[in-house]
C-alpha atoms as a PDB file:
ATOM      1  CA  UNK A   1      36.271 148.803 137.313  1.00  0.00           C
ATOM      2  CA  UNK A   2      38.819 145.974 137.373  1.00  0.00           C
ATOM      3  CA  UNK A   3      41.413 145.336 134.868  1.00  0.00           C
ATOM      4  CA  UNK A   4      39.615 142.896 133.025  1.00  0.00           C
ATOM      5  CA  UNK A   5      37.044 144.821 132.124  1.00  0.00           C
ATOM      6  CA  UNK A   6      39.184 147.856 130.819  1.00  0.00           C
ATOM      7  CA  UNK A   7      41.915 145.188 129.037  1.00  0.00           C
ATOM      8  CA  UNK A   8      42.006 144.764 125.334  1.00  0.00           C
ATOM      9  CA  UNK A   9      41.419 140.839 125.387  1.00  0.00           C
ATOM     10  CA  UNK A  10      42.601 139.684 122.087  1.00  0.00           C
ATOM     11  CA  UNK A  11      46.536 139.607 122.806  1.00  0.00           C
ATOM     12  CA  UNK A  12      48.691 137.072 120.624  1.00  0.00           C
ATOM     13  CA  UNK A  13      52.177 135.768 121.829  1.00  0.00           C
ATOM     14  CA  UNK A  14      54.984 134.541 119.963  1.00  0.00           C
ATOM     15  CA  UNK A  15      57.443 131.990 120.651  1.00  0.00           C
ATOM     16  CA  UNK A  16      60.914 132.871 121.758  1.00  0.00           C
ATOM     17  CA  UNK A  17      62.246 131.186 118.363  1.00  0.00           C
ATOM     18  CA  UNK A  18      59.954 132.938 115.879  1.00  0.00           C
ATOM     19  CA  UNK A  19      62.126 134.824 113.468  1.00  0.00           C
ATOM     20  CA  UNK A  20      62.356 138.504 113.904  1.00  0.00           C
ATOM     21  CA  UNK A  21      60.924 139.021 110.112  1.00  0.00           C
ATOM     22  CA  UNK A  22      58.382 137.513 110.817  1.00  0.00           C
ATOM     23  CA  UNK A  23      57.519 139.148 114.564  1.00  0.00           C
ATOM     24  CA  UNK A  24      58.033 142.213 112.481  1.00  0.00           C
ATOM     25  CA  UNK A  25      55.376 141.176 109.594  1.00  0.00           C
ATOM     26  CA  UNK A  26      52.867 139.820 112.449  1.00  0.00           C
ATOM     27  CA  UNK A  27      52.916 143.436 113.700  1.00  0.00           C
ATOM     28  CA  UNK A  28      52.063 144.280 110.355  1.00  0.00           C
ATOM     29  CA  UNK A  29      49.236 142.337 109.639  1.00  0.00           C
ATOM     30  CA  UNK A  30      47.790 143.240 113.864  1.00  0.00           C
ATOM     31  CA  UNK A  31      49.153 146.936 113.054  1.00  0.00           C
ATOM     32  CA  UNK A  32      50.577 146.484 116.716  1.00  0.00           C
ATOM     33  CA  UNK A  33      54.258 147.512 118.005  1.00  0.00           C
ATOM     34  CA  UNK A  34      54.603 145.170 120.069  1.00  0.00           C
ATOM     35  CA  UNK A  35      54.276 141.298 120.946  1.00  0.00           C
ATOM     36  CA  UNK A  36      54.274 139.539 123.787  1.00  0.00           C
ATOM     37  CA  UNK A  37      56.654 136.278 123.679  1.00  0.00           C
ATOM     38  CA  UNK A  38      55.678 133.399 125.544  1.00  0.00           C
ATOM     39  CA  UNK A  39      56.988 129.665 126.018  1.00  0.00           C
ATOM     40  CA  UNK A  40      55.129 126.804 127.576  1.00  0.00           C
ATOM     41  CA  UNK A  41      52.236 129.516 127.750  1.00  0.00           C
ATOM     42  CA  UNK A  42      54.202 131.558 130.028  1.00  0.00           C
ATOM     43  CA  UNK A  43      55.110 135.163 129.422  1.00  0.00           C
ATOM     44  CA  UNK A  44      58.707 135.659 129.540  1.00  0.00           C
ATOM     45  CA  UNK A  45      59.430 139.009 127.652  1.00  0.00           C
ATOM     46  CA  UNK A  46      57.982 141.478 125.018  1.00  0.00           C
ATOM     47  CA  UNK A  47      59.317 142.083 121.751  1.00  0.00           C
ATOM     48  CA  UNK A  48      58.730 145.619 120.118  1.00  0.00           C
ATOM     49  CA  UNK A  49      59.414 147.525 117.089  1.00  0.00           C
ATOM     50  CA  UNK A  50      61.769 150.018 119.027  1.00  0.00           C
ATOM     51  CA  UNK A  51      63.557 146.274 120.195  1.00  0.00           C
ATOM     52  CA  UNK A  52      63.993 145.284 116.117  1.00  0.00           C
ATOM     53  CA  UNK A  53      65.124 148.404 115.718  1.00  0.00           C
ATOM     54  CA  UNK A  54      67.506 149.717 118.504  1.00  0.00           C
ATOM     55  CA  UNK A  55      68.845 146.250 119.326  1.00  0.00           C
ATOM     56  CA  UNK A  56      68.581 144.329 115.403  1.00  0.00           C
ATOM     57  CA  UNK A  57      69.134 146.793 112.783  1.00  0.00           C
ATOM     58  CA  UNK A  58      71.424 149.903 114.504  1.00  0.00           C
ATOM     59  CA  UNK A  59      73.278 146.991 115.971  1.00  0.00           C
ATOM     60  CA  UNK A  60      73.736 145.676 112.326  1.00  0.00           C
ATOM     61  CA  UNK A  61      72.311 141.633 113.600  1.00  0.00           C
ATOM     62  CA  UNK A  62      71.356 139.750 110.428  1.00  0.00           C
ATOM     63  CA  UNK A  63      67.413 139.835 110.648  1.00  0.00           C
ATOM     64  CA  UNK A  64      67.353 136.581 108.301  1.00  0.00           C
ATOM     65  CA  UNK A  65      68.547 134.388 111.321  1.00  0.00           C
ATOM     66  CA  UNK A  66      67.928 136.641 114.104  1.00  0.00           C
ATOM     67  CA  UNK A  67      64.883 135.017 116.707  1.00  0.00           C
ATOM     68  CA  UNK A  68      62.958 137.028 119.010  1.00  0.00           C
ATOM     69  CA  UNK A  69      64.950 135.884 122.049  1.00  0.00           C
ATOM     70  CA  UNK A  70      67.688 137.335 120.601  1.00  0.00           C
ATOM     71  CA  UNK A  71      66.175 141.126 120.833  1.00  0.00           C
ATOM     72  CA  UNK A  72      63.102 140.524 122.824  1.00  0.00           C
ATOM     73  CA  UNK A  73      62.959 142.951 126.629  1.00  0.00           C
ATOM     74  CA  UNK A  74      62.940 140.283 129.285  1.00  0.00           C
ATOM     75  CA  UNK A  75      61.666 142.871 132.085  1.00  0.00           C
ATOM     76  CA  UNK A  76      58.043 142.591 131.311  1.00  0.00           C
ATOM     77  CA  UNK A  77      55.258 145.052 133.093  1.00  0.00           C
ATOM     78  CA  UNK A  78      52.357 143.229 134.096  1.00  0.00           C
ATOM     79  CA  UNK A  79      49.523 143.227 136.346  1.00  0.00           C
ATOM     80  CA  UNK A  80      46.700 140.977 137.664  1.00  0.00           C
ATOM     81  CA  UNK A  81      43.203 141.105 135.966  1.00  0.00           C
ATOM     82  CA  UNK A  82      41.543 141.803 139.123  1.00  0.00           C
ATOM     83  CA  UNK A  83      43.314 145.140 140.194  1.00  0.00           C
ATOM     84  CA  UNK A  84      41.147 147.998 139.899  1.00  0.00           C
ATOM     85  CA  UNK A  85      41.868 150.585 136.673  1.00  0.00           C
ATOM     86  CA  UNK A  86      42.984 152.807 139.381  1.00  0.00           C
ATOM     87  CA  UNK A  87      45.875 150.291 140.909  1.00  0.00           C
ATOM     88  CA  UNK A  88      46.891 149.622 137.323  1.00  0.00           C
ATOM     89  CA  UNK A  89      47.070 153.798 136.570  1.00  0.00           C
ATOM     90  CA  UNK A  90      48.975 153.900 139.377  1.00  0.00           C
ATOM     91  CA  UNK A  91      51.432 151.012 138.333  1.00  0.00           C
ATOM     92  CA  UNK A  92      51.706 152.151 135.197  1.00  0.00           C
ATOM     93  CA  UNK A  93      52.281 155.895 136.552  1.00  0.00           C
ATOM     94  CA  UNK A  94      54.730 154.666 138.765  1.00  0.00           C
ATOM     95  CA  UNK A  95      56.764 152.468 136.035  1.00  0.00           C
ATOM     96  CA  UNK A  96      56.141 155.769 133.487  1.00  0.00           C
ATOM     97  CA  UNK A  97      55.538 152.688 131.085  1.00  0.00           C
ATOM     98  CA  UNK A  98      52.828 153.221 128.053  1.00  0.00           C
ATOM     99  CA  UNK A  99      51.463 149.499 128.124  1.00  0.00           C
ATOM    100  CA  UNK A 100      51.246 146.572 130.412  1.00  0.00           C
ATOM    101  CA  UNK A 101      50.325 143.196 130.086  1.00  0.00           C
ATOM    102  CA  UNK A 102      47.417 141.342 132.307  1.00  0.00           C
ATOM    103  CA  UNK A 103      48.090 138.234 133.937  1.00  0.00           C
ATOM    104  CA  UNK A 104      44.953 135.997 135.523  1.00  0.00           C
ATOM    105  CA  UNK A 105      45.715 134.793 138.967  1.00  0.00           C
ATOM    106  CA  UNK A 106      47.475 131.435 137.430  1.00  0.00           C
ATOM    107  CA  UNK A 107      49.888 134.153 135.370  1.00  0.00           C
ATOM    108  CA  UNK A 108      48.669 133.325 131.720  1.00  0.00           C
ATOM    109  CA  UNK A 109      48.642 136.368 129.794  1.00  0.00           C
ATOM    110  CA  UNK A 110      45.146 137.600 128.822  1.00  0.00           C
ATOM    111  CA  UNK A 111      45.141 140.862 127.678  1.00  0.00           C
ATOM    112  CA  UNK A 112      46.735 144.069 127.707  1.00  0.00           C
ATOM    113  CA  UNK A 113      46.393 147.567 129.072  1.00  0.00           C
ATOM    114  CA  UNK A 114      47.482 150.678 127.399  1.00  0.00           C
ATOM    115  CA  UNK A 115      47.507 154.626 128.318  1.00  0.00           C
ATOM    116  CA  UNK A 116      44.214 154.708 125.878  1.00  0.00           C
ATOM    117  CA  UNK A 117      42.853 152.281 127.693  1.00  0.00           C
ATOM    118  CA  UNK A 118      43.036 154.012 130.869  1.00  0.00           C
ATOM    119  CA  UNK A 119      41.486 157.197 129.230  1.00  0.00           C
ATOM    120  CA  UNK A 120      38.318 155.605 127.856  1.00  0.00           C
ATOM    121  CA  UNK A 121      37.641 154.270 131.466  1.00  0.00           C
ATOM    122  CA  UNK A 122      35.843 157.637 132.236  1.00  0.00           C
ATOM    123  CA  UNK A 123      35.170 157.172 136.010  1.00  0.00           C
ATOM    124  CA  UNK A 124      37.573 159.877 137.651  1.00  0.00           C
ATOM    125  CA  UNK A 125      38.450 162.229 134.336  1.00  0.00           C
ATOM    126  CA  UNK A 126      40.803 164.606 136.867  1.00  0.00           C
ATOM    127  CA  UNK A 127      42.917 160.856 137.787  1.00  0.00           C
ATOM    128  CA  UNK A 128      42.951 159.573 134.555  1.00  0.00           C
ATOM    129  CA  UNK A 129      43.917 162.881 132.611  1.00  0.00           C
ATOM    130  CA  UNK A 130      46.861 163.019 135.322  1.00  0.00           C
ATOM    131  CA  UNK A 131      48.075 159.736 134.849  1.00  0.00           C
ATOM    132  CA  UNK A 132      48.052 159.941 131.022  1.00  0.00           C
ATOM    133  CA  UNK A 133      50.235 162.837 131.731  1.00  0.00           C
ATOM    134  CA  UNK A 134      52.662 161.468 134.045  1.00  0.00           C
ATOM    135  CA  UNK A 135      53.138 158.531 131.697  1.00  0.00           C
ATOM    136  CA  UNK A 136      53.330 160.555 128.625  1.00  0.00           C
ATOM    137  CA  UNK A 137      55.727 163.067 129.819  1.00  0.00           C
ATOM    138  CA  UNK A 138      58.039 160.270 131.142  1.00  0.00           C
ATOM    139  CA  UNK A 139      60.962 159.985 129.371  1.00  0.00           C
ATOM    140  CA  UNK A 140      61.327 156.903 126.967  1.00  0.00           C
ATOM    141  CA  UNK A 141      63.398 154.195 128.527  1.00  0.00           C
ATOM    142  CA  UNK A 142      65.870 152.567 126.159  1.00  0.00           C
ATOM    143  CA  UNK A 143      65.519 148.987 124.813  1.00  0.00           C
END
């Protein structure tokens, strides 16, 4: 199974200037925690609800001005839609990261790949249950 066929498809970016309140009621309305951001339909960070959080409101920023540039993570994890589930459990093991983003071969972002993702795959239930594991005992990493 490749990556495209285990991605969720449906992914929606935001621009770098899109104001943080409304990131934050976008991933309302999806029921999402995160969003990729994108400009000139490239993918040049993530912005998630730890991010608004952690970097906007304990830092005390003023979320009426604030943009998502101004919070987003620029070290995105991604992956190419034609690795196989098990090269992207074993990226995301490696990277202890919960999510990543899939990039076609000319890098526009075209879905995304989470830990459930990877557990509905059902080919090698031993591999996958130990790689949901690894990943969800890793420890958090800070925004």
């Amino acid at each position: 199974m490749q990556a495209k066929e285990l991605m969720t498809a449906d992914v929606e970016c935001i621009p770098p200037g899109m104001l943080v309140r409304d990131a934050a009621l976008k991933m309302r309305f999806l029921d999402v925690g995160f969003l990729p951001v994108c400009e000139n339909d490239r993918l040049i960070g993530t912005l998630t609800d730890r991010d608004i959080v952690l970097r906007g409101v304990a830092d005390g920023r003023d979320l009426k001005e604030c943009k998502a540039r101004d919070l987003m993570t620029a070290d995105v994890f991604w992956c190419y839609d034609d690795l196989t589930a098990e090269e992207v459990a074993e990226f995301m093991a490696s990277r202890e990261v919960r999510r990543v983003l899939v990039l076609d071969r000319n890098k526009k972002l075209v879905g995304v790949i989470s830990i459930g993702d990877l557990a509905k795959r059902g080919d090698d239930e031993q591999k996958t249950g130990e790689t949901i594991k690894e990943i969800a005992e890793a420890p958090r990493q800070a925004a």
